[in-house]
Protein backbone atom coordinates (compact mmCIF):
# COMPACT_ATOMS: atom_id res chain seq x y z
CA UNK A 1 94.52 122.73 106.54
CA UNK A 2 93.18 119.38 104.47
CA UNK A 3 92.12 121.88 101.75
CA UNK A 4 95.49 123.66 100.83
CA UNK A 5 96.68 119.98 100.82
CA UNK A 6 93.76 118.98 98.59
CA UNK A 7 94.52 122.50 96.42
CA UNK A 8 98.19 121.01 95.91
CA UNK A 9 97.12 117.99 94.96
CA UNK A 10 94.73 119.62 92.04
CA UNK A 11 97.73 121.83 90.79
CA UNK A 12 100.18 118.73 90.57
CA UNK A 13 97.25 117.04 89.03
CA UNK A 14 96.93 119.45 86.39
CA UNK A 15 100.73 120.57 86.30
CA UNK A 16 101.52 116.48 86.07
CA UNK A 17 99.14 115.84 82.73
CA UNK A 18 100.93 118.96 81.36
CA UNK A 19 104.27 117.53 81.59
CA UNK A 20 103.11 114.29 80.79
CA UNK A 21 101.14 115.36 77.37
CA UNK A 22 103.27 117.81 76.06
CA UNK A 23 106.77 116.67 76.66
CA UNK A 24 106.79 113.08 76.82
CA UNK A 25 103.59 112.51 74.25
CA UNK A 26 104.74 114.63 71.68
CA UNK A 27 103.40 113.62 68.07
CA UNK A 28 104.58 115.16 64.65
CA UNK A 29 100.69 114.76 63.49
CA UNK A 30 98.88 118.54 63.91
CA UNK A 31 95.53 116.56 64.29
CA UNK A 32 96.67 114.05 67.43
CA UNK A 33 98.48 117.34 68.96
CA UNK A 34 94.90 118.75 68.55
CA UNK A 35 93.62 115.79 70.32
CA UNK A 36 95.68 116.37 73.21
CA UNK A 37 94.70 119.68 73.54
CA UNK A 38 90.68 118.70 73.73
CA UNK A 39 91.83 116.24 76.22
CA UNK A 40 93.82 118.61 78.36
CA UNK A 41 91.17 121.16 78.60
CA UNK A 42 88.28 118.36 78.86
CA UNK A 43 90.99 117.04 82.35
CA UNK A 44 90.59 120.69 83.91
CA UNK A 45 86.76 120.60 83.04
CA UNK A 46 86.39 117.33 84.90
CA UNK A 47 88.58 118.05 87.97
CA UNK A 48 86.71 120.77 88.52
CA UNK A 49 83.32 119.11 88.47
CA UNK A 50 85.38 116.40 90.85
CA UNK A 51 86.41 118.96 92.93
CA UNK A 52 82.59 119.15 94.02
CA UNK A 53 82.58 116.51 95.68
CA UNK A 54 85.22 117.20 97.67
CA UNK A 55 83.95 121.12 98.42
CA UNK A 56 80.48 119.64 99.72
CA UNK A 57 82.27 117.00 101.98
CA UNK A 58 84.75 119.56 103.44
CA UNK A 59 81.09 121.51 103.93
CA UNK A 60 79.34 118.50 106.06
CA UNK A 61 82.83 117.91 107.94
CA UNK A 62 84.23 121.62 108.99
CA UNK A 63 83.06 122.59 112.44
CA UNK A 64 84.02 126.51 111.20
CA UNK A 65 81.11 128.13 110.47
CA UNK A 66 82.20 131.35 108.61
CA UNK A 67 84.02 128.85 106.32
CA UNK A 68 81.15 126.56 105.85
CA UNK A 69 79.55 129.66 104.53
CA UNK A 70 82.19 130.47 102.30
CA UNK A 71 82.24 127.24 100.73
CA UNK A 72 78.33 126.93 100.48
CA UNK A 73 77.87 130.19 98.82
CA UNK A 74 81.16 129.06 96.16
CA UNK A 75 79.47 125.62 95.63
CA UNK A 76 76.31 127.55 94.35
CA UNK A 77 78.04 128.91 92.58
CA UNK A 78 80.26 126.71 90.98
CA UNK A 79 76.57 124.08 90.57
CA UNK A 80 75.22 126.72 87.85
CA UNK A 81 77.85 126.02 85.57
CA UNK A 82 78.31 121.94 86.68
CA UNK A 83 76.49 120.40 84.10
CA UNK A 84 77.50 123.14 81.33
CA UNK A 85 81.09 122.07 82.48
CA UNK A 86 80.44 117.98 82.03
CA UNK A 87 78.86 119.06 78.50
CA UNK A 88 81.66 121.03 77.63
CA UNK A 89 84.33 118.43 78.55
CA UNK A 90 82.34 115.25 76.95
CA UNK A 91 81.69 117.01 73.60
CA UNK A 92 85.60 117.71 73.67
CA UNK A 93 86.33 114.05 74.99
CA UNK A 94 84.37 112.95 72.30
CA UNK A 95 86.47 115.05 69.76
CA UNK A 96 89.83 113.62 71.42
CA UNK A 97 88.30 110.08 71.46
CA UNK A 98 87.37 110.31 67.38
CA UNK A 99 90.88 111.82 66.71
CA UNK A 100 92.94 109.05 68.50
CA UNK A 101 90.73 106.38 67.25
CA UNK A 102 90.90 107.48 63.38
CA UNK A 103 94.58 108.91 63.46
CA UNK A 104 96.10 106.92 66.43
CA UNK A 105 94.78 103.91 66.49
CA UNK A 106 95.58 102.73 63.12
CA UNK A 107 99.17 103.69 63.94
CA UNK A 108 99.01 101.41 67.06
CA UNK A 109 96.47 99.26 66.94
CA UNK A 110 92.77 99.16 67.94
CA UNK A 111 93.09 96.84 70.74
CA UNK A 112 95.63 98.80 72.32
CA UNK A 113 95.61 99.28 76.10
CA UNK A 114 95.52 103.06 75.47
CA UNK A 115 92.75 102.83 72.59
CA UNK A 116 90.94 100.01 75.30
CA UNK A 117 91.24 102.43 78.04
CA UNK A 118 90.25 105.59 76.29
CA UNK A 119 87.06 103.36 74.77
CA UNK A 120 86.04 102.42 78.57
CA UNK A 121 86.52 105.71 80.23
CA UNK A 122 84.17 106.84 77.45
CA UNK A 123 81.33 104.46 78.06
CA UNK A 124 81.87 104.99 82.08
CA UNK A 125 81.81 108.96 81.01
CA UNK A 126 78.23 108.32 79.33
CA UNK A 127 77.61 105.96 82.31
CA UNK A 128 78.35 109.23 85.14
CA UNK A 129 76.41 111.50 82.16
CA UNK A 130 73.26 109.13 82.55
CA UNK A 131 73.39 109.17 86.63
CA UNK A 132 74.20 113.38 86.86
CA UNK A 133 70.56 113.23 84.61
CA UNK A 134 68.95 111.13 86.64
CA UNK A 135 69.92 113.15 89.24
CA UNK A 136 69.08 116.42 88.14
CA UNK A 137 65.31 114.88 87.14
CA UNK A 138 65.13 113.77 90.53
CA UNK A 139 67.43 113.72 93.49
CA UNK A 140 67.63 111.14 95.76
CA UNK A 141 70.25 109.50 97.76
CA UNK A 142 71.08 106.19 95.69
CA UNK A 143 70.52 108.45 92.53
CA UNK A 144 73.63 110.51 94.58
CA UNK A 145 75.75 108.21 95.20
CA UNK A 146 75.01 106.42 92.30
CA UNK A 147 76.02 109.71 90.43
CA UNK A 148 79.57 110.17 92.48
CA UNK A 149 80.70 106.60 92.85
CA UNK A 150 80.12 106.57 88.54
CA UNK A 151 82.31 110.11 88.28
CA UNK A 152 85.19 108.64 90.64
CA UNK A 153 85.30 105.58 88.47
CA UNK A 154 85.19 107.46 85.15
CA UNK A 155 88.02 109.80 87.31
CA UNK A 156 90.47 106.99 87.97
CA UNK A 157 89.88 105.37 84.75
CA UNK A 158 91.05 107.96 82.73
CA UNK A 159 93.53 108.83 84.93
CA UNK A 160 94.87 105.18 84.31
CA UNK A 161 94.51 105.92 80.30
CA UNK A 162 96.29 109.48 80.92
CA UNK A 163 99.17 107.60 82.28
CA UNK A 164 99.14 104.40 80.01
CA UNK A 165 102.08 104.30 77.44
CA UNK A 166 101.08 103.97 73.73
């Protein structure tokens, strides 16, 4: 039952940052509206790497087996294309970030809570980046949680710069 809950949640996520981008952050500049769009699609990248964590813990928690199963063989699945994902959605964060810096933030200023924001989640981005490879060279449980506890922070970070006005 916690999971259709958690499934809702997603889909407002996702539905929310819609709304949010493309009706009340609407720009007359084709190159920010291109911005937005790396950003949007770099979002539904990221929630679904975040949505990982969240698969693996309803894994260790469930006391049904046949849907422990389920869920194990979809997380193998969905950990071959983890990392390609978190590639994927930097190199388009990236993209976003150069945009709004060059175009954006001469329009409202470099020290701008939004510009600040964006700048941060960036370096907590390459921050979760570093731990996911030091994971990946070698897994162990600080390297773990090191990795997670960096990806939530990056997660409500840029949440907070989603939902900052410019």
């Amino acid at each position: 039952m916690a999971y259709y809950i958690w499934i809702i949640i997603n889909a407002l996520l996702v539905i929310s940052t819609i709304i949010y981008i493309w009706i009340f952050r609407l720009h007359d500049s084709q190159i920010i509206t291109l911005g937005q769009v790396f950003a949007q699609i770099a979002i539904i990248l990221f929630i679904i790497n975040v949505n990982m964590y969240f698969i693996f813990l309803v894994i260790r928690r469930t006391k049904v087996r046949k849907f422990k199963i389920t869920l194990a063989k979809m997380s193998r699945q969905m950990m071959k294309s983890h990392i390609k994902l978190a590639i994927i959605g930097t190199i388009l964060i990236l993209f976003h970030g150069g945009i709004m810096l060059v175009k954006l933030g001469e329009l409202i200023g470099y020290v701008n809570p939004k510009i600040m924001s964006g700048m941060l989640a960036i370096l907590l981005l390459a921050i979760t980046l570093f731990a996911g490879y030091l994971r990946h060279k070698k897994s162990s449980g600080f390297r773990r949680k090191f990795h997670y506890t960096s990806a939530f922070l990056f997660t409500i970070l840029f949440m907070v710069h989603l939902f900052l006005p410019i």
